[in-house]
Protein backbone atom coordinates (compact mmCIF):
# COMPACT_ATOMS: atom_id res chain seq x y z
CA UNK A 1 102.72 55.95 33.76
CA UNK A 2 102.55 57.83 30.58
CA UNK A 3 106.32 59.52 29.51
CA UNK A 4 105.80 62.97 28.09
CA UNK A 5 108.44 63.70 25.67
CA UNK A 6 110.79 67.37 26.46
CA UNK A 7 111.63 70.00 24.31
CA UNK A 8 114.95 69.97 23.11
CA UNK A 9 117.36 71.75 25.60
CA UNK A 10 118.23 75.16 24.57
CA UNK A 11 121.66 76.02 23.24
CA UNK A 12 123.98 78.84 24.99
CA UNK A 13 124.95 81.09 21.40
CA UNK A 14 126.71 84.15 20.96
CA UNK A 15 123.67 85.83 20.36
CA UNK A 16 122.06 84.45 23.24
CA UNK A 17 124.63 86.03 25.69
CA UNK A 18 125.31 89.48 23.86
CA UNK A 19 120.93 89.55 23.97
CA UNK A 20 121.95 89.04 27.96
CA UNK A 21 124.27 92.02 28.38
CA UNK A 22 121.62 93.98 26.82
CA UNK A 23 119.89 93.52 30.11
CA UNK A 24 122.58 94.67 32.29
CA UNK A 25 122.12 97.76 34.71
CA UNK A 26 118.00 97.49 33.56
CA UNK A 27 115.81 97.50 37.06
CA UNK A 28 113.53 94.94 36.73
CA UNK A 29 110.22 95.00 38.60
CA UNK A 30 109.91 91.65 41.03
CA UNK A 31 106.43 90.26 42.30
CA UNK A 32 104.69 90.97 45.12
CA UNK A 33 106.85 89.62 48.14
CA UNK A 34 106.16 86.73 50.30
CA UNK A 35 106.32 89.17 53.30
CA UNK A 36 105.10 92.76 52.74
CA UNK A 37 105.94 93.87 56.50
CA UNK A 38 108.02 92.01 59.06
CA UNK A 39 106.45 90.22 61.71
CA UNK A 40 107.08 88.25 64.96
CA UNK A 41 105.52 85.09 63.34
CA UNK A 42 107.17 85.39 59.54
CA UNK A 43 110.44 86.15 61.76
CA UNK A 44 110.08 83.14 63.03
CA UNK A 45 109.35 80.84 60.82
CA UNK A 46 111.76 81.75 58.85
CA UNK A 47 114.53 81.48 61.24
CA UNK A 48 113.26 77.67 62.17
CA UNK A 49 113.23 77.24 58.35
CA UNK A 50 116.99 76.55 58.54
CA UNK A 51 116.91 75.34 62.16
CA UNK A 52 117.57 78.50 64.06
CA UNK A 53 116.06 78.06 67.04
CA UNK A 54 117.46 81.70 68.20
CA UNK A 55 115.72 83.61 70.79
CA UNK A 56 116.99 87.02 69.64
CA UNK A 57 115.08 85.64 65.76
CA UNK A 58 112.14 83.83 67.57
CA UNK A 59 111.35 85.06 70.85
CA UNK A 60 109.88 88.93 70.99
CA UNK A 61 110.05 88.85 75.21
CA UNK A 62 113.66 88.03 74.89
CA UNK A 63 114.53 90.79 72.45
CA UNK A 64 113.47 93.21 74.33
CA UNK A 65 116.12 92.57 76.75
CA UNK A 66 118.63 92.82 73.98
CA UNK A 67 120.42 96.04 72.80
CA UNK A 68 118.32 96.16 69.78
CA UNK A 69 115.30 96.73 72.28
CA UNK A 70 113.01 94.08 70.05
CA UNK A 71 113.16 90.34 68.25
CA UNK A 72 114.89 91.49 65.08
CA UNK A 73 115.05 89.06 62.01
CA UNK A 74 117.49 86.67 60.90
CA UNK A 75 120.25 87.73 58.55
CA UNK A 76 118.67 86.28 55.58
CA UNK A 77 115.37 87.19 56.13
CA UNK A 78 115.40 90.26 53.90
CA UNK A 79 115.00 87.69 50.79
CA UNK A 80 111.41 87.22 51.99
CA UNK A 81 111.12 91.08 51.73
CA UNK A 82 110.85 93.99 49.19
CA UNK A 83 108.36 95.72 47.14
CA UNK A 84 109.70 96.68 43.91
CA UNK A 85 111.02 99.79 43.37
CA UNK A 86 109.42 99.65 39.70
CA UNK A 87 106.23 98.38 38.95
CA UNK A 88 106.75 98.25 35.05
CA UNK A 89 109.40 98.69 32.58
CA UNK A 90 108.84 100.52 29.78
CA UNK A 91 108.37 98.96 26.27
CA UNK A 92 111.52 99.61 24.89
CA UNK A 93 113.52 99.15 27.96
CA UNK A 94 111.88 95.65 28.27
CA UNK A 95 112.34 94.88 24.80
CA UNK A 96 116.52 95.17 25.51
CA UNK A 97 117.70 91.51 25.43
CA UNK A 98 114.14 89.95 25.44
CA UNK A 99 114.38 85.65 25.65
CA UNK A 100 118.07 86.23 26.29
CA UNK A 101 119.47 83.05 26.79
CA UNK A 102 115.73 81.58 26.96
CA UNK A 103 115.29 77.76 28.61
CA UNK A 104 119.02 77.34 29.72
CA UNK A 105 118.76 76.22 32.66
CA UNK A 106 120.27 77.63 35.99
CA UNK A 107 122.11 76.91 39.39
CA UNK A 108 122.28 79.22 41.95
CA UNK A 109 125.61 79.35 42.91
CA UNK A 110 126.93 82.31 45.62
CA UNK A 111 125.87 84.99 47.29
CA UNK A 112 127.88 87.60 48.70
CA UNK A 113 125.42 89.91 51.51
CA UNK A 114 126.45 93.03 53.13
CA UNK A 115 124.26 94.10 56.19
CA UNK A 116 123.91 97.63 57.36
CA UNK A 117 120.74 97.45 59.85
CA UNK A 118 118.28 95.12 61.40
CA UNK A 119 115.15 94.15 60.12
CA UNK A 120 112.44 95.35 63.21
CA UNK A 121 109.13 93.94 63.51
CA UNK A 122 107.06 96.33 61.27
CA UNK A 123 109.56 97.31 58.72
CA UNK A 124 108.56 97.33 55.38
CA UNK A 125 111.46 96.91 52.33
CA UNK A 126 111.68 98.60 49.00
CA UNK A 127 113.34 96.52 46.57
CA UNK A 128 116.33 97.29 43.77
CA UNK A 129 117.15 94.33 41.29
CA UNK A 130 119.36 93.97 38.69
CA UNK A 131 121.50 92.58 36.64
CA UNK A 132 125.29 93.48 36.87
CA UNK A 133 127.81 91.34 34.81
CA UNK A 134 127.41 88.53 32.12
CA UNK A 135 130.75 86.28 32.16
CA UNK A 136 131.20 83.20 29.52
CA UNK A 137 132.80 80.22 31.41
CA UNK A 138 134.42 78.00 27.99
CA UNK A 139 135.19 75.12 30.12
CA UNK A 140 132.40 74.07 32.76
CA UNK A 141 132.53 70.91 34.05
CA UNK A 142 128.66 70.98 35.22
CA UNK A 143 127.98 72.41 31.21
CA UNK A 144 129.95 69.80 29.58
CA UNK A 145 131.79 72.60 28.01
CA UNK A 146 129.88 76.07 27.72
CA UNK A 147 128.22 77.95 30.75
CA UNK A 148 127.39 81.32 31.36
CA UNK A 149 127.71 83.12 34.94
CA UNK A 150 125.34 86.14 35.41
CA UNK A 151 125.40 88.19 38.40
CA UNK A 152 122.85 89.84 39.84
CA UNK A 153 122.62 92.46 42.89
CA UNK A 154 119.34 93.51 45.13
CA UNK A 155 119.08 96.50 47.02
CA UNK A 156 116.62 96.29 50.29
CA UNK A 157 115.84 100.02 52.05
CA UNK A 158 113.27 100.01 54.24
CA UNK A 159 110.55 102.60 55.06
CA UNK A 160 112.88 105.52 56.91
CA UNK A 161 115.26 105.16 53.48
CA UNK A 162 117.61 103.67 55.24
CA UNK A 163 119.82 100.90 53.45
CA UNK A 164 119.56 97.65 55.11
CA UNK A 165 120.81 95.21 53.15
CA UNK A 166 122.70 94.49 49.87
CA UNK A 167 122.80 91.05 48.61
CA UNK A 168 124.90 89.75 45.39
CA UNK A 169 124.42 86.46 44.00
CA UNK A 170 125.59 84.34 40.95
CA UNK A 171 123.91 81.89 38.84
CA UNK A 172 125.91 79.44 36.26
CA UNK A 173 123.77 78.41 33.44
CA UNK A 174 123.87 75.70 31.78
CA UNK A 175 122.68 73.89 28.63
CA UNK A 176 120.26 70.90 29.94
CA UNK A 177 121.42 68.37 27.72
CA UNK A 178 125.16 69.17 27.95
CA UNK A 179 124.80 68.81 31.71
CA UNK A 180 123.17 66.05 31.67
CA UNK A 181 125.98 64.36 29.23
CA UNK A 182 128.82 65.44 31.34
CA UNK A 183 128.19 63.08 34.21
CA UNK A 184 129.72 65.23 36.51
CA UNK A 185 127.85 63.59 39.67
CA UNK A 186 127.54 60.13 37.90
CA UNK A 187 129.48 58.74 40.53
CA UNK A 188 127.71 60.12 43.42
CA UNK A 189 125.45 57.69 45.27
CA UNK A 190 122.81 57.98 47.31
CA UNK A 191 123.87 58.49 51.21
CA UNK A 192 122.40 55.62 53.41
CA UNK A 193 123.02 55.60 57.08
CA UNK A 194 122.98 52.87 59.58
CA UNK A 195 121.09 53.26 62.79
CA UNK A 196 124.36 53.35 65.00
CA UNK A 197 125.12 56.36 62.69
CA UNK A 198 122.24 57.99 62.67
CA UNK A 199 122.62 57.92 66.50
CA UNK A 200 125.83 60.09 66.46
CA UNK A 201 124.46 62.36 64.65
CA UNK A 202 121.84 62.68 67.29
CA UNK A 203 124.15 62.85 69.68
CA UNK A 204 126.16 65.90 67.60
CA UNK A 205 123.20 67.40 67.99
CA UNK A 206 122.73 66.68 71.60
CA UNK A 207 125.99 68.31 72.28
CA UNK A 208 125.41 71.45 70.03
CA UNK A 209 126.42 74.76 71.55
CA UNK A 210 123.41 77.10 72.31
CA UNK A 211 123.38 80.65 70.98
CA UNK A 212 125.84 82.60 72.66
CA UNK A 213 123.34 84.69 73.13
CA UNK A 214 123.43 88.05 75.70
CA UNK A 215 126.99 86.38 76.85
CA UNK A 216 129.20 89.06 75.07
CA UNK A 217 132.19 87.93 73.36
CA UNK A 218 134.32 90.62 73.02
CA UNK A 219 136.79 91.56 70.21
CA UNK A 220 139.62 91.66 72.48
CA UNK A 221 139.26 87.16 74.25
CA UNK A 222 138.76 86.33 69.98
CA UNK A 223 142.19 84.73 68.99
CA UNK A 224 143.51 83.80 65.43
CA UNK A 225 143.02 80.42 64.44
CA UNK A 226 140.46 79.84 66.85
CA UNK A 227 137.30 77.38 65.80
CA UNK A 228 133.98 77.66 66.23
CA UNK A 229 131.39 74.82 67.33
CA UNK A 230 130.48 72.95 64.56
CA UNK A 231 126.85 72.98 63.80
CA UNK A 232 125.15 69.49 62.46
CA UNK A 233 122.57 69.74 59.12
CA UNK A 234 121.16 66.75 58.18
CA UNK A 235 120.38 64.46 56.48
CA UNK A 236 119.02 66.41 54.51
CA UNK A 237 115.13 65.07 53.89
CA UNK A 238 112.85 66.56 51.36
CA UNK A 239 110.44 67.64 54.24
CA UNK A 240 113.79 69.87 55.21
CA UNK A 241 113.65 71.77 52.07
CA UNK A 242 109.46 71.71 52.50
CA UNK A 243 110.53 73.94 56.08
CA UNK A 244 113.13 75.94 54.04
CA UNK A 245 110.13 76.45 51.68
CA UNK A 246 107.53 77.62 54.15
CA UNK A 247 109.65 79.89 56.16
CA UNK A 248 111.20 81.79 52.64
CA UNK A 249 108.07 81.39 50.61
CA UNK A 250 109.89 80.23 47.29
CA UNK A 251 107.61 81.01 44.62
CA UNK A 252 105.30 77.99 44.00
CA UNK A 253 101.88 78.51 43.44
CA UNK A 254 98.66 76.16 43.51
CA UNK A 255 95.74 75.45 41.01
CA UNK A 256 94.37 78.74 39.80
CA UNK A 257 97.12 80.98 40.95
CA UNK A 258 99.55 78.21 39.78
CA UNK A 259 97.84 78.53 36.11
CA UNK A 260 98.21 82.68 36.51
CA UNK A 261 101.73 82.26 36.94
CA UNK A 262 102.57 79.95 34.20
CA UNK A 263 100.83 82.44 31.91
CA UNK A 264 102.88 85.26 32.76
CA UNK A 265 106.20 83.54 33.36
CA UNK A 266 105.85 79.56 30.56
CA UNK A 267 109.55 79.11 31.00
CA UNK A 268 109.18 78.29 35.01
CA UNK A 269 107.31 74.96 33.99
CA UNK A 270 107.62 72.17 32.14
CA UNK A 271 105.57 69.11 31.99
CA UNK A 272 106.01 66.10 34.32
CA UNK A 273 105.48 62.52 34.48
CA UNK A 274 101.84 62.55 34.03
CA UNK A 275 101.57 65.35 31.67
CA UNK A 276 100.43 68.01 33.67
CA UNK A 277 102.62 71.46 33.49
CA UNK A 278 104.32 71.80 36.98
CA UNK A 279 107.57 73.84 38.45
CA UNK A 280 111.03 73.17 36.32
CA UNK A 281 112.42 73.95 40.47
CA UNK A 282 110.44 70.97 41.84
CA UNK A 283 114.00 68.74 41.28
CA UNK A 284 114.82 70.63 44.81
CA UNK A 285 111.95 67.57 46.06
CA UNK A 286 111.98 64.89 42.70
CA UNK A 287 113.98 62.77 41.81
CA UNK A 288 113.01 62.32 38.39
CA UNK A 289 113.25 66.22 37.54
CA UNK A 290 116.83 66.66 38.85
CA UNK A 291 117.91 63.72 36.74
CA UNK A 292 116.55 65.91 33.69
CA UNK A 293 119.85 68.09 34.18
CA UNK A 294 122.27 66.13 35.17
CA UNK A 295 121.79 64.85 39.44
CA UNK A 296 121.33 61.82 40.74
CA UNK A 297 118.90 62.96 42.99
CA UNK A 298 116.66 65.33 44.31
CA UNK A 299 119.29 68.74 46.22
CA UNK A 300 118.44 71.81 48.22
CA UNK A 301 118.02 75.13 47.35
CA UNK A 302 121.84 76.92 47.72
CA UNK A 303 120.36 79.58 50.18
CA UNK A 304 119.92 76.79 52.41
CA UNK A 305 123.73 76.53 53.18
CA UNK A 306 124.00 80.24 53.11
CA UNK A 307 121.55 80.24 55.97
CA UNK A 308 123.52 77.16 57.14
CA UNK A 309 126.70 79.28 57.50
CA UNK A 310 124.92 82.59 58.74
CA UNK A 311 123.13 80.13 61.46
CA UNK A 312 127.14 79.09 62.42
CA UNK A 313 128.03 83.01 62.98
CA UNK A 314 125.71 84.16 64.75
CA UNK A 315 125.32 81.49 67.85
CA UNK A 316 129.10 82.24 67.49
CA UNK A 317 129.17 85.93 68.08
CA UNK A 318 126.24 86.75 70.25
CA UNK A 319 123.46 89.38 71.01
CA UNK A 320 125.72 92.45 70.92
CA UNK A 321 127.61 91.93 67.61
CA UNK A 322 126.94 92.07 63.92
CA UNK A 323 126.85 89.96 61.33
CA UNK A 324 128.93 92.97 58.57
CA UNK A 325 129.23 91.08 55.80
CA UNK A 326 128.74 87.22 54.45
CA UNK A 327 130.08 85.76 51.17
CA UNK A 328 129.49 81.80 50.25
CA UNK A 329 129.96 79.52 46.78
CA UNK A 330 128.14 76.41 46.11
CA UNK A 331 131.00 73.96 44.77
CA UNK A 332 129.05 70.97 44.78
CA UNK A 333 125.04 69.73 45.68
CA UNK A 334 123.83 69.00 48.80
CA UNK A 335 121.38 65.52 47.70
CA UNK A 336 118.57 64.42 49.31
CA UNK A 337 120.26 62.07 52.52
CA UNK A 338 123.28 64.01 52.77
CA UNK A 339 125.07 65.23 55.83
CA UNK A 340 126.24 68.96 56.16
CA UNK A 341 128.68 69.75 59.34
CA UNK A 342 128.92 73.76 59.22
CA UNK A 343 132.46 74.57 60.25
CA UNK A 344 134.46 77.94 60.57
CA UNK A 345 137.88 79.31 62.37
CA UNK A 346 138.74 82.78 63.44
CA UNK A 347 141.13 84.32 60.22
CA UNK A 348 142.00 87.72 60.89
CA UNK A 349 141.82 90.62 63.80
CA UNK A 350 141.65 94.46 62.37
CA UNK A 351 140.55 97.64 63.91
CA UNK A 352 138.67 99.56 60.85
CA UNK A 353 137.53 103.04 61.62
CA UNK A 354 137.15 102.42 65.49
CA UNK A 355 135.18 99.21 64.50
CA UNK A 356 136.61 95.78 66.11
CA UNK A 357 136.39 93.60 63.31
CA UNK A 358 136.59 89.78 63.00
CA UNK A 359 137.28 87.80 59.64
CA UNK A 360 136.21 84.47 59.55
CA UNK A 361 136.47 81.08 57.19
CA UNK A 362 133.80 79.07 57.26
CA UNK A 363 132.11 75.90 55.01
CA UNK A 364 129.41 73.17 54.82
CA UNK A 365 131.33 70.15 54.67
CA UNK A 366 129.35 66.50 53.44
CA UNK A 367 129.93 62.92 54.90
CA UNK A 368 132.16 62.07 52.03
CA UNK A 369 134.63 65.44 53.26
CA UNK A 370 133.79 67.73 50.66
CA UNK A 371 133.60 71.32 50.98
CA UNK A 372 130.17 71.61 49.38
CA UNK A 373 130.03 75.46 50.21
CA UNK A 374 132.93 77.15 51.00
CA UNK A 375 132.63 80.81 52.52
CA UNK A 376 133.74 83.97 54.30
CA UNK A 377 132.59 86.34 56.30
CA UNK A 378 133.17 89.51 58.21
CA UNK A 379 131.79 90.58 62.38
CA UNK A 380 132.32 93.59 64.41
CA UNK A 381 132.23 92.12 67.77
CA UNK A 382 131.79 94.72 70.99
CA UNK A 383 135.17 95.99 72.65
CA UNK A 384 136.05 96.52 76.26
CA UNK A 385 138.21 99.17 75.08
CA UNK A 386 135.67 100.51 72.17
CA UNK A 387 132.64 99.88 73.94
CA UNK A 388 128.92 98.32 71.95
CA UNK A 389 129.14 97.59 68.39
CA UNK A 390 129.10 100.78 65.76
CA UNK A 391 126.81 99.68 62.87
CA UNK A 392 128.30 99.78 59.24
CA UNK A 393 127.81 102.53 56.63
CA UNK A 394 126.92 101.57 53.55
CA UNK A 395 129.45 103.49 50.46
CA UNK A 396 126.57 104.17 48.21
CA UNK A 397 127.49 102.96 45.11
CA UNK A 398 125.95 100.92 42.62
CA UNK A 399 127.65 98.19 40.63
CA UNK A 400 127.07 99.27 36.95
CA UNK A 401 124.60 102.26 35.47
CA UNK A 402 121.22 101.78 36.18
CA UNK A 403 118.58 101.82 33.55
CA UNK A 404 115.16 102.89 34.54
């Protein structure tokens, strides 16, 4: 099999990353979404994407019964979502910071969501993107030295203006080659699991606690330091991340449409083993292309364990809460045959503004009893005293000056 030879990685400069604040507060106009309006079935799949087998995300019958009056979508779903809010920039807006930091490659690495209202079959999402901060990070150990952290935020309002969803995420980027040389994960091998293992596994998931589902748990029988039931994830195959794919609708294209793509965005492919042009994300399913930057082996897409944790919370809470606001880090990879037990405890009790509010800890932790995602998260849960749950307002503020 013929080798086809790489470019040579690019380099993280000082010009690179001042070209990269240039782009901060600019709106930038995203393609069309993988779901223009909500449905039962995109609900759905979604939600068994990640495993969420939820009636109140899968079942329309049963969310009828529910105080929301109808199925209403996972948490995460909104990333499926959103027509852009701008369908061009103009010249001299999109010539600020142009190949900024151009072929350095990236790692999703946190997300931090804030949720004002469900997503109802039928809703349709206008979507806000930008860029908010560019931080230089001297001493990476995934960079072998130099990385760069840009934050981004998206806005999703849907069609009666009302603010649904905010979501903030991170990416560390990194230059290939230094990643690569820095052996970070050199030591890592491959998991392998023996059938009497693979059995208890089974059996964790035999044992799993169903949704809690229209059993209220109310604000006032939640104690400190209580934990919840640990969900199993794993091991992690690449047909998991091929469900994870089809339910969020990634961004992978074929023949044609593939070729349309690569036109308008070259730097999302690179050539593979045989010398055809293919995705530079297909190292979430080959081997051989995560070993380009650095892994031993084929990981999932970060959202994954964001989904992972969100999937913990709400069997947790129930029908009548919500799910106020979610933060999670992705400290290390989750590779192809690893194990990921999703664990959380109760952290804090507050009353804010009549609202009966729950903090919570919660992490993906591997078979080898690493914290591979560590996270947070926030619930208002009903009250006997305070009565159903009062949805959040959002404050209205933007992170930085936008740019239209």
């Amino acid at each position: 099999m013929s080798q086809v030879a790489e470019k040579p990685s690019a380099k993280i400069t000082d010009e690179g990353i001042a070209l990269m604040r240039q782009r901060i507060g600019v709106l930038v106009p995203q393609a069309s979404p993988f779901n223009i309006e909500a449905g039962i079935d995109g609900m759905r799949h979604f939600a068994h994407g990640y495993g969420d087998d939820n009636p109140l995300y899968c079942d329309e019958d049963y969310g009828r019964r529910t105080r929301w009056g109808s199925m209403i979508a996972a948490p995460l779903f909104a990333v499926t979502m959103g027509t852009s809010e701008i369908k061009a920039m103009r010249p001299e807006i999109r010539a600020r910071g142009a190949h900024a930091l151009a072929g350095v490659h990236e790692f999703f690495s946190g997300d931090e969501w804030e949720w004002f209202r469900p997503i109802l079959p039928g809703d349709r999402m206008t979507k806000r993107y930008y860029l908010c901060a560019v931080e230089e990070k001297p001493n990476s150990s995934m960079g072998g030295g130099r990385s760069v952290i840009t934050r981004y935020r998206a806005d999703f309002t849907n069609q009666r203006r009302e603010l649904v969803a905010i979501d903030r995420f991170k990416f560390v980027r990194v230059e290939r080659d230094a990643a690569v040389k820095s052996g970070k994960y050199s030591s890592v091998q491959p998991a392998s699991w023996t059938p009497d293992q693979i059995d208890a596994i089974d059996s964790a998931y035999a044992e799993q606690a169903p949704p809690r589902g229209a059993d209220t748990r109310h604000w006032e029988d939640v104690n400190v330091g209580d934990e919840l039931p640990t969900l199993a994830k794993g091991p992690l195959t690449v047909t998991d991340t091929v469900a994870w794919m089809r339910g969020w609708g990634a961004g992978v294209q074929n023949s044609r449409l593939a070729w349309k793509h690569r036109k308008r965005a070259p730097g999302f492919f690179n050539r593979n083993e045989n010398g055809a042009w293919d995705v530079v994300e297909r190292l979430h399913w080959d081997d051989r292309a995560a070993r380009m930057v650095g892994n031993p082996a084929a990981y999932d897409f970060g959202r994954m364990r964001s989904a992972f944790l969100s999937h913990l919370i709400t069997d947790w809470m129930g029908d009548g809460a919500w799910i106020w606001r979610m933060k999670s880090e992705y400290r290390r990879f989750n590779f192809v045959g690893d194990m990921q037990w999703v664990k959380g405890r109760v952290a804090a009790k507050s009353v804010e503004q009549g609202r009966c509010v729950v903090d919570l800890e919660v992490w993906c932790e591997n078979q080898r009893g690493e914290i591979s995602a560590p996270g947070s998260a926030r619930v208002i849960l009903p009250s006997r005293a305070g009565g159903e749950v009062r949805l959040p307002e959002p404050d209205g503020s933007d992170d930085v000056p936008l740019i239209y």
